[in-house]
C-alpha atoms as a PDB file:
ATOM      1  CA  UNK A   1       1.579  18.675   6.378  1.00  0.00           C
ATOM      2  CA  UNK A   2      -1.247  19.077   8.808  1.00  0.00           C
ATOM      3  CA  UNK A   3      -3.896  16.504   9.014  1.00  0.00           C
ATOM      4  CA  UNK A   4      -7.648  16.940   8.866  1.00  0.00           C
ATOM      5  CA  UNK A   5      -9.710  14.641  11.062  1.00  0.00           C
ATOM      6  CA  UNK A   6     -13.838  14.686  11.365  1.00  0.00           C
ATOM      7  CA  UNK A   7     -15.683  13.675  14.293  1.00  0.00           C
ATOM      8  CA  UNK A   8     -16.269   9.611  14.476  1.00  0.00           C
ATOM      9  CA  UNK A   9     -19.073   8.454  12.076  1.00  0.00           C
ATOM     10  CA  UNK A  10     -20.298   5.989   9.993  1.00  0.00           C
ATOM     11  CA  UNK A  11     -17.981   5.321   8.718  1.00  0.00           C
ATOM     12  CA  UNK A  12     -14.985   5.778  11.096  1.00  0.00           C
ATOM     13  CA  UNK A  13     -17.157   2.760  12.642  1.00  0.00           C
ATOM     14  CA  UNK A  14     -16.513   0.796   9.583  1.00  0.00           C
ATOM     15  CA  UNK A  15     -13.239   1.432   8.068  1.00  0.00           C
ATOM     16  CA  UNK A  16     -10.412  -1.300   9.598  1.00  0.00           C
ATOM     17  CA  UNK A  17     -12.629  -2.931  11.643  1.00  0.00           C
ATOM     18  CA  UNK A  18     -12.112  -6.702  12.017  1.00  0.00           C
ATOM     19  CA  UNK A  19     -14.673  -8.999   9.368  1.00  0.00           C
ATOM     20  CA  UNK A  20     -16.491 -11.089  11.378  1.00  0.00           C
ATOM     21  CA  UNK A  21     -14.809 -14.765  11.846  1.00  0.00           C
ATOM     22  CA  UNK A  22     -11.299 -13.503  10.468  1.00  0.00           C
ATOM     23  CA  UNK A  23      -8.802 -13.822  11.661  1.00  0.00           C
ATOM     24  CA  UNK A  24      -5.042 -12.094  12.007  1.00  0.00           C
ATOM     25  CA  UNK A  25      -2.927 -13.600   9.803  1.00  0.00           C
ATOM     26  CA  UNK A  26       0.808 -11.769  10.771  1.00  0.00           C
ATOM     27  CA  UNK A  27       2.997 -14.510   8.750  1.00  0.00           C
ATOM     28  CA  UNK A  28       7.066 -13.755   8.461  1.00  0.00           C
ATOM     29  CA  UNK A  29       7.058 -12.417   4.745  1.00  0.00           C
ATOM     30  CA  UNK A  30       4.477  -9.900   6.308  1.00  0.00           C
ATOM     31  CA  UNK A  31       7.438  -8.367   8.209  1.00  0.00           C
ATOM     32  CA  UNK A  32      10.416  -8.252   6.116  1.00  0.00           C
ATOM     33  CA  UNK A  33      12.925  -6.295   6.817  1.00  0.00           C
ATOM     34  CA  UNK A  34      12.774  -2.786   4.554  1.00  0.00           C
ATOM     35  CA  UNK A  35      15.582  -3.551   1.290  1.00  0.00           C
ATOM     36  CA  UNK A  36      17.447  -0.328   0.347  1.00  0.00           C
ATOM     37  CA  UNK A  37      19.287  -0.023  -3.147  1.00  0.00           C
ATOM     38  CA  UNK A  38      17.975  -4.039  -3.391  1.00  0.00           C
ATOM     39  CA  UNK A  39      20.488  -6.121  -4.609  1.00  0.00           C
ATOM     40  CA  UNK A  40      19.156  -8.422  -7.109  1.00  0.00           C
ATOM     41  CA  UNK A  41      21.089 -11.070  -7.786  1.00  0.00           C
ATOM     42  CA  UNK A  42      19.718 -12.870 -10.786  1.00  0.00           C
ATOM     43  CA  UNK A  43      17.136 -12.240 -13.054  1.00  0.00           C
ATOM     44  CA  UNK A  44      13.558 -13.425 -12.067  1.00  0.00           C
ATOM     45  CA  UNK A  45      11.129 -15.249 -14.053  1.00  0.00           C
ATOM     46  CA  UNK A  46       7.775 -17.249 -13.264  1.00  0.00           C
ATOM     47  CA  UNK A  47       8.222 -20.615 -11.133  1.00  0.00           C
ATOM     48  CA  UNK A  48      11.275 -18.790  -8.661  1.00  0.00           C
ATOM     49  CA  UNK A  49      10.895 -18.239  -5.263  1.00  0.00           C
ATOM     50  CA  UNK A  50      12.932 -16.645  -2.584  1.00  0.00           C
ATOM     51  CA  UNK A  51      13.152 -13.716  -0.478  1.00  0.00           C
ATOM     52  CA  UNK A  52      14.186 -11.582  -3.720  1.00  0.00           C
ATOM     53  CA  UNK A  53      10.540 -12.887  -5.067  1.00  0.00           C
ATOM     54  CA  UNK A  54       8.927 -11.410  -2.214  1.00  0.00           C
ATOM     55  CA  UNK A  55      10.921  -7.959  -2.302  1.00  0.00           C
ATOM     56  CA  UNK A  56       9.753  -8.003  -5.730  1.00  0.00           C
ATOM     57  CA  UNK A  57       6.264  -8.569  -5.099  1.00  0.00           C
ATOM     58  CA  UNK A  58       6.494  -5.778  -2.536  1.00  0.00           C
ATOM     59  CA  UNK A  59       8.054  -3.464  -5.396  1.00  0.00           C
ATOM     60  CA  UNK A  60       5.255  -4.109  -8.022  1.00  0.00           C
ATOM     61  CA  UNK A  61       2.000  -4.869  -5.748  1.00  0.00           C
ATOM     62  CA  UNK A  62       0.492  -1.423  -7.263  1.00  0.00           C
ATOM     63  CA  UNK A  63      -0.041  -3.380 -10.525  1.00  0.00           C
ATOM     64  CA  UNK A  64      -2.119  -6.302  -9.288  1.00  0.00           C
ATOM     65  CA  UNK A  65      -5.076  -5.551 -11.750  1.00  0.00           C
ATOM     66  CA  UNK A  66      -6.050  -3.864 -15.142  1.00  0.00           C
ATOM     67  CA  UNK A  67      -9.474  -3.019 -14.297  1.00  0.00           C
ATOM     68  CA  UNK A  68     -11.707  -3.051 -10.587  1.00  0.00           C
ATOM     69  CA  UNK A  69     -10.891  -6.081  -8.956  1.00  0.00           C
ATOM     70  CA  UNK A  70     -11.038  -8.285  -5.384  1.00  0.00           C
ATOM     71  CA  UNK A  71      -7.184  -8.302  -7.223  1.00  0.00           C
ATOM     72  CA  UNK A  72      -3.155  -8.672  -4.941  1.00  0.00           C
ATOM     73  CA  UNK A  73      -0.178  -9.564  -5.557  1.00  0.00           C
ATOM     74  CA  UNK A  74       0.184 -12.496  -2.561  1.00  0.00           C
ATOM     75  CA  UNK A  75       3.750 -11.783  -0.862  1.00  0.00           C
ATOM     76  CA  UNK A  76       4.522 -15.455  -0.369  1.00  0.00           C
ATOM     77  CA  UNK A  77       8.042 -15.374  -1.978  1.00  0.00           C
ATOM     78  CA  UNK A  78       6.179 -17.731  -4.715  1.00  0.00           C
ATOM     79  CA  UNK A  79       7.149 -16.278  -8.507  1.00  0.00           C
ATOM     80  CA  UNK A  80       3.434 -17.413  -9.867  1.00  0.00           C
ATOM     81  CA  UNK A  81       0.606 -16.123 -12.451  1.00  0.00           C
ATOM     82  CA  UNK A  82      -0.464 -13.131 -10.400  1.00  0.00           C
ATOM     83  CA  UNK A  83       3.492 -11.758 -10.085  1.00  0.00           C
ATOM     84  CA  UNK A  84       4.024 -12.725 -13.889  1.00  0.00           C
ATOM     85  CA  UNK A  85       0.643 -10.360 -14.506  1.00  0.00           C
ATOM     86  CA  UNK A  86       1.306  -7.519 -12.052  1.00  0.00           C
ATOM     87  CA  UNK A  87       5.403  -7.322 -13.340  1.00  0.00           C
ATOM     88  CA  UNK A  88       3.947  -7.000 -17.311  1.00  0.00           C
ATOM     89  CA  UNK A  89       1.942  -3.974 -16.273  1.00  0.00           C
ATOM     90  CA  UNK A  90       4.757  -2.622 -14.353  1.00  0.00           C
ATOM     91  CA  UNK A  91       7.415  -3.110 -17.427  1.00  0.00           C
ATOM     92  CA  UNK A  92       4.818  -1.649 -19.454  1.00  0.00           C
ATOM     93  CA  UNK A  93       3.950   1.260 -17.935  1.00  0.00           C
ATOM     94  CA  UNK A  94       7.522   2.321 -17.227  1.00  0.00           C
ATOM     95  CA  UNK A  95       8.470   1.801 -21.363  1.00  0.00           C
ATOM     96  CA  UNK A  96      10.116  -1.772 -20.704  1.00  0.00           C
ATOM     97  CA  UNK A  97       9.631  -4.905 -22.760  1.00  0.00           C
ATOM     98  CA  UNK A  98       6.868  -6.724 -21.034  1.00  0.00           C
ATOM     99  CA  UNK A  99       8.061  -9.896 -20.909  1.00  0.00           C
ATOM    100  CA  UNK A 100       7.580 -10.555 -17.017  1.00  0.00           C
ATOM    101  CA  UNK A 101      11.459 -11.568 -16.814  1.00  0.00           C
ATOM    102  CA  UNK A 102      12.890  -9.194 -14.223  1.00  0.00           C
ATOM    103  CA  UNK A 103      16.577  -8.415 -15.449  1.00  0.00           C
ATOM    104  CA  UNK A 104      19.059  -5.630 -14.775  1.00  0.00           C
ATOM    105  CA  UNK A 105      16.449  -3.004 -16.998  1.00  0.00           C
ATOM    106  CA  UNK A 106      13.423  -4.022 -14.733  1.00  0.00           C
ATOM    107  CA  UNK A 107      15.507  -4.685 -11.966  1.00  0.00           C
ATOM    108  CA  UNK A 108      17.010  -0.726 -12.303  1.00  0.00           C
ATOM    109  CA  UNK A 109      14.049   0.582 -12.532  1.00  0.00           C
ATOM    110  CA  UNK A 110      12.332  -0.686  -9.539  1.00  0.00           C
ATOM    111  CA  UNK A 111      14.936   0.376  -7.704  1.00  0.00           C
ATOM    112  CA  UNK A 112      14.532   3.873  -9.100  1.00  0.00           C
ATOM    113  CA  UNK A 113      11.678   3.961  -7.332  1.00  0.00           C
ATOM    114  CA  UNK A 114      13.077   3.953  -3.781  1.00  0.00           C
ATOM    115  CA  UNK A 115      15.367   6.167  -2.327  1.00  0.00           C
ATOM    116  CA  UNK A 116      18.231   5.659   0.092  1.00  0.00           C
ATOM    117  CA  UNK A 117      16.412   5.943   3.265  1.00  0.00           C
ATOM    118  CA  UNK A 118      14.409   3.095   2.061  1.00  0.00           C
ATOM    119  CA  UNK A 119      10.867   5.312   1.635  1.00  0.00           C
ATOM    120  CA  UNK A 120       9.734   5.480  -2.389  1.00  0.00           C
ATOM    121  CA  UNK A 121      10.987   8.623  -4.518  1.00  0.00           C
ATOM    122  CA  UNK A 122       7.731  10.146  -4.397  1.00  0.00           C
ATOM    123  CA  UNK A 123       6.815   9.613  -0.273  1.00  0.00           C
ATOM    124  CA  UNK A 124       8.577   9.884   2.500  1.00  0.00           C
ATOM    125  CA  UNK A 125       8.512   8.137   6.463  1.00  0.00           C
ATOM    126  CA  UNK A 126       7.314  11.595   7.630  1.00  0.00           C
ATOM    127  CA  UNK A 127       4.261  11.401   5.673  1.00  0.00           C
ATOM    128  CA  UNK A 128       3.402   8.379   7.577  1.00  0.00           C
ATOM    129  CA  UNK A 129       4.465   8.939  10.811  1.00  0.00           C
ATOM    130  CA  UNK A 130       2.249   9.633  13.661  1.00  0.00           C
ATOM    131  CA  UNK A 131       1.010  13.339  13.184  1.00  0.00           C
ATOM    132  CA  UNK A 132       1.669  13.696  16.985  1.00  0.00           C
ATOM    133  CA  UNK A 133       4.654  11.517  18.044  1.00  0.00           C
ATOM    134  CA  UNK A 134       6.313  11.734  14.983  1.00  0.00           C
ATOM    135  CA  UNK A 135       7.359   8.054  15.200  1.00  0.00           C
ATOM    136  CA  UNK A 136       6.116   4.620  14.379  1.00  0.00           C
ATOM    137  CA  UNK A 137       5.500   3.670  17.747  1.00  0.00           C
ATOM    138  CA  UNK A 138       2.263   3.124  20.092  1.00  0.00           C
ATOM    139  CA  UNK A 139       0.307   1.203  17.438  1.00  0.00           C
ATOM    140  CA  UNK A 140      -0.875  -2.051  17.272  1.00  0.00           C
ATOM    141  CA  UNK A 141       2.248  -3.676  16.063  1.00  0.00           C
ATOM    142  CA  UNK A 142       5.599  -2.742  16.751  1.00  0.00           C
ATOM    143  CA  UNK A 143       7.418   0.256  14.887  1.00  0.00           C
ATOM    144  CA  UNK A 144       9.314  -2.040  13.134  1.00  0.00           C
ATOM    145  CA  UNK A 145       6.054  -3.773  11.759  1.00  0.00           C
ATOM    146  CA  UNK A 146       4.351  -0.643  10.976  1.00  0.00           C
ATOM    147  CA  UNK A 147       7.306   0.884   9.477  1.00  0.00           C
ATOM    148  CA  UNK A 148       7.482  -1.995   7.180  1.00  0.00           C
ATOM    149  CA  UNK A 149       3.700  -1.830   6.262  1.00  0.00           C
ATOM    150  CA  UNK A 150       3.938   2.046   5.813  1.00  0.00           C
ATOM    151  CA  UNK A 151       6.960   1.144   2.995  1.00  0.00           C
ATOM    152  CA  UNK A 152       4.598  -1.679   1.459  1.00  0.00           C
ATOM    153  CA  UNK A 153       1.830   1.067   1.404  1.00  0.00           C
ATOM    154  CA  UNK A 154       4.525   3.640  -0.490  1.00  0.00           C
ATOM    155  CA  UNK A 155       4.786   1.246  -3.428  1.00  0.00           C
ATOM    156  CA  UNK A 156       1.078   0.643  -3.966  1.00  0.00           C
ATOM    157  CA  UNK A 157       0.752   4.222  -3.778  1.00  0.00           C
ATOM    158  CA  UNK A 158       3.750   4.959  -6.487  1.00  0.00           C
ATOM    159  CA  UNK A 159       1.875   2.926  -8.845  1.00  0.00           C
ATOM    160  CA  UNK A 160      -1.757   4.929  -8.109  1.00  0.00           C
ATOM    161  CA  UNK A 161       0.523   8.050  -8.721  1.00  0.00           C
ATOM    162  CA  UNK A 162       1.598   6.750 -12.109  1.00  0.00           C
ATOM    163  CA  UNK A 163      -1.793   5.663 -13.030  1.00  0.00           C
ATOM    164  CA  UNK A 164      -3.014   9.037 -12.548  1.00  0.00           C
ATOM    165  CA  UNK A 165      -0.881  10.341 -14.686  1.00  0.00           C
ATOM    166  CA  UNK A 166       2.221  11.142 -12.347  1.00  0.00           C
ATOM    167  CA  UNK A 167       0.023  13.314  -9.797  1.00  0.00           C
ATOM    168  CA  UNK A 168       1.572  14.500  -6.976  1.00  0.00           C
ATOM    169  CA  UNK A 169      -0.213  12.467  -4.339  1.00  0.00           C
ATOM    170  CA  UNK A 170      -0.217  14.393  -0.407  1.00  0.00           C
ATOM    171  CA  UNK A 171      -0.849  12.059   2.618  1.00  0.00           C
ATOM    172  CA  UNK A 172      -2.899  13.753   5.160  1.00  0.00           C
ATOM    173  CA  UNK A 173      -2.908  10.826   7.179  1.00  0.00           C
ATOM    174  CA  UNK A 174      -0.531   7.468   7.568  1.00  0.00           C
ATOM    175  CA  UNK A 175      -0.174   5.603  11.162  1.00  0.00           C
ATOM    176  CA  UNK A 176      -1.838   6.652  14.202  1.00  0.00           C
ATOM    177  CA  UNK A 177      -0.532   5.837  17.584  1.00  0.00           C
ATOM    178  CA  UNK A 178      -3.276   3.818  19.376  1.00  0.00           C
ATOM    179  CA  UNK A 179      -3.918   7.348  21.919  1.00  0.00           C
ATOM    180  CA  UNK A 180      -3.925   9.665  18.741  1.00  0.00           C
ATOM    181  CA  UNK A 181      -6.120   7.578  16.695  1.00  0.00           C
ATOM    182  CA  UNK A 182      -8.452   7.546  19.612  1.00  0.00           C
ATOM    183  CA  UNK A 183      -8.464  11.324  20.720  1.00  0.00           C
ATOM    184  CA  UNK A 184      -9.483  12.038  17.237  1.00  0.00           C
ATOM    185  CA  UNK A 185     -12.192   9.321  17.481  1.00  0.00           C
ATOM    186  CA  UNK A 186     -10.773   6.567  14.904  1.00  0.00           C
ATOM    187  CA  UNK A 187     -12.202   3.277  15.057  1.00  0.00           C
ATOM    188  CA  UNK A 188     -10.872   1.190  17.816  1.00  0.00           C
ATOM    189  CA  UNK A 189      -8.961  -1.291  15.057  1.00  0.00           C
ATOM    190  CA  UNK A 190      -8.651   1.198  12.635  1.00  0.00           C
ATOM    191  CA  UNK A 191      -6.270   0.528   9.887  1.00  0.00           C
ATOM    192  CA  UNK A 192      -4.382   3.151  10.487  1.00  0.00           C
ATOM    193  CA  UNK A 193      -2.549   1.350  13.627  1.00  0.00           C
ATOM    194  CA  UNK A 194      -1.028  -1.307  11.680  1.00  0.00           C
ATOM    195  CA  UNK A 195       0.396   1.513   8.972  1.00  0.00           C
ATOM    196  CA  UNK A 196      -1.101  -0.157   6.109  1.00  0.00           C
ATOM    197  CA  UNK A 197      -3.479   2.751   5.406  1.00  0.00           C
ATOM    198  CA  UNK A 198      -3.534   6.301   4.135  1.00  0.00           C
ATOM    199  CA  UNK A 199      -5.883   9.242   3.763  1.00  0.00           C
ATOM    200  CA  UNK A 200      -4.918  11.058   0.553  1.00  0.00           C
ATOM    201  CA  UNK A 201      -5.541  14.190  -1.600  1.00  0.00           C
ATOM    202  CA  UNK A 202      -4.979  14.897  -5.073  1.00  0.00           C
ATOM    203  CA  UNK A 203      -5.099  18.452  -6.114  1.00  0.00           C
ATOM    204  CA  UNK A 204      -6.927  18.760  -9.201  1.00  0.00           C
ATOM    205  CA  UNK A 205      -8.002  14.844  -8.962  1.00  0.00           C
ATOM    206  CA  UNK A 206     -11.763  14.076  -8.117  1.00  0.00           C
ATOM    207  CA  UNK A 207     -11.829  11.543  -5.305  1.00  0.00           C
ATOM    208  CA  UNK A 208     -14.219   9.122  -7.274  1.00  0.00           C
ATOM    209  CA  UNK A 209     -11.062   9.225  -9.896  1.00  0.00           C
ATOM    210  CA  UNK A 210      -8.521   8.179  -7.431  1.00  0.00           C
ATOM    211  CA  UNK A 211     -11.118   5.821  -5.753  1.00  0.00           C
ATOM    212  CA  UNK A 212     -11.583   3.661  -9.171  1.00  0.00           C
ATOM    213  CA  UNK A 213      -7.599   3.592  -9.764  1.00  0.00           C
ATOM    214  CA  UNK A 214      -7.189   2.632  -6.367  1.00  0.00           C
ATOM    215  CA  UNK A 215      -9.214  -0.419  -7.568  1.00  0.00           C
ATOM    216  CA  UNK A 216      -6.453  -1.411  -9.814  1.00  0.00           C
ATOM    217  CA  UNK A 217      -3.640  -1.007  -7.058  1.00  0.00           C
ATOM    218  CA  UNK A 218      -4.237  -4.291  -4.842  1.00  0.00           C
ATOM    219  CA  UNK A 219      -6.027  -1.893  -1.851  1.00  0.00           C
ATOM    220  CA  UNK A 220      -8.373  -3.873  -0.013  1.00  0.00           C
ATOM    221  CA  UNK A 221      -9.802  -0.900   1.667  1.00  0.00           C
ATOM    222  CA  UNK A 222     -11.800   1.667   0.283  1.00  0.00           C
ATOM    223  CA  UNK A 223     -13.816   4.631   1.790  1.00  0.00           C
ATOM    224  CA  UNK A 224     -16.398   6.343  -0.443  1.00  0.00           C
ATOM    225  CA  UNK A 225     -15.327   9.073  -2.448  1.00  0.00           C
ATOM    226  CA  UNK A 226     -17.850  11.016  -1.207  1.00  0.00           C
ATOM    227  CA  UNK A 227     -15.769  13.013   1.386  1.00  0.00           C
ATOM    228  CA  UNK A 228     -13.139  15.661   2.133  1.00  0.00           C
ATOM    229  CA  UNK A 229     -10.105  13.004   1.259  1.00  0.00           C
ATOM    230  CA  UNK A 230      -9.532   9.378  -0.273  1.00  0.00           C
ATOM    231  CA  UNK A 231      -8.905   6.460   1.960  1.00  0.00           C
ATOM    232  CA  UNK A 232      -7.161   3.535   1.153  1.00  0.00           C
ATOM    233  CA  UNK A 233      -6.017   0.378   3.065  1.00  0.00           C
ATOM    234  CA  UNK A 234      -4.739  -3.074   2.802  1.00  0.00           C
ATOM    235  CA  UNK A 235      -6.402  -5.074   5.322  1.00  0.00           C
ATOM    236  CA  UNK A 236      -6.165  -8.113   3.427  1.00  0.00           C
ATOM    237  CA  UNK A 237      -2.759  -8.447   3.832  1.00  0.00           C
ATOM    238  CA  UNK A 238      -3.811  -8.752   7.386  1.00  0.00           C
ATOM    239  CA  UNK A 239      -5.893 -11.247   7.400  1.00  0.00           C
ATOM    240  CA  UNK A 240      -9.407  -9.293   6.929  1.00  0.00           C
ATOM    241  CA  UNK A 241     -12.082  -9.451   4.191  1.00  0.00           C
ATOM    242  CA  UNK A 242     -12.201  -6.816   1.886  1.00  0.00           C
ATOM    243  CA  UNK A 243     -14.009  -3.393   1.926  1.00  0.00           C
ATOM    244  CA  UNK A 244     -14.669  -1.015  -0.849  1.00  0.00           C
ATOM    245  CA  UNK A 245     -18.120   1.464   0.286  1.00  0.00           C
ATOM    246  CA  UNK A 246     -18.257   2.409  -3.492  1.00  0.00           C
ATOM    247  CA  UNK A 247     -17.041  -0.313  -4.914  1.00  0.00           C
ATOM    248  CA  UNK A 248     -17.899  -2.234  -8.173  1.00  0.00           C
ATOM    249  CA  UNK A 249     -16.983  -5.661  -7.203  1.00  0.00           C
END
């Protein structure tokens, strides 16, 4: 689907650029490799860790709050309070006992979620893919990276989608190759060129409605509602302070 771009502005100045004093924080877990029909091995409960932890985290990061929140699920591969929190919502809003033990019925489920390519049922890679290349390269990490933080996005985004009560949710706009983002005047660090951000539209959903569910789903990143599409990012997971222009936190 075609994108829509404005000229640079106010706040194409602000959105993804670097908090003053941060710094990058790229750590391993950042960059997992993508999981595809995850093979869960055991059942999880609080006090685990492991690399299973962290796909999980990836997998249910959408449900880091109940309400507007500086709320994430940290991907650390650590099974704590915040994973035990954001798995009960998940079981819950999918019909499952909410007991924050992940067996084979939680376990199934989140792997409904994904499909075989390793995308999310209800997104696919060519909804983040550069609008020009068509790819995942030229940004500010490698295509590997970006890929990986587009697929971390997807699952944030399937649990906005649910919260809005199953909406189809379009991307207008996922990564940006550094020389796209900047012929359409992006901000020099946007957030676009790490893939960890996406414009969206919801037919027949006011922005300000997505913008205050988005508050629920871990995003870090929030452009006012007050425009033509909603943005959301997650630039903490990268090391920078948060950013919500309408926020309530």
């Amino acid at each position: 689907m075609a994108s829509s771009f404005r000229p640079l502005n106010r706040r194409a100045m602000l959105r993804g650029t670097l908090a003053a004093g941060a710094g990058v924080a790229f750590g391993q877990l950042l960059f997992s490799g993508t999981a595809q029909a995850y093979a869960w091995s055991r059942t999880l409960n609080q006090g685990d860790s492991g690399a299973d932890v962290t796909e999980l985290q990836i997998r249910v990061a959408g449900w880091a709050a109940d309400s507007a929140g500086h709320s994430r699920v940290s991907i650390d591969g650590d099974f704590g309070p915040g994973t035990v929190a954001a798995v009960r919502r998940f079981q819950a809003a999918y019909g499952l006992t909410a007991d924050a033990s992940v067996g084979p019925n939680t376990q199934a489920k989140l792997n409904a979620l994904e499909q075989s390519d390793g995308s999310t049922v209800h997104f696919n890679w060519s909804e983040f893919e550069d609008r020009v290349s068509g790819d995942f390269n030229g940004g500010k990490l490698s295509a590997s990276q970006v890929k990986e933080n587009a697929r971390r996005c997807m699952y944030k985004l399937e649990a906005l989608r649910k919260k809005l009560g199953d909406k189809p949710i379009t991307v207008n706009s996922g990564f940006r190759s550094i020389a796209h983002n900047a012929d359409i005047g992006g901000a020099s660090d946007s957030m676009h060129l790490y893939g960890t951000a996406a414009d969206l539209d919801v037919p027949g959903v006011s922005n300000k409605t997505v913008y205050q569910k988005a508050e629920t789903c871990g995003f870090s990143g929030l452009e006012t509602y007050n425009t033509d599409h909603q943005h959301v990012d997650s630039r903490a997971d990268l090391g920078r302070d948060w950013w919500w222009e309408n926020g309530t936190v």
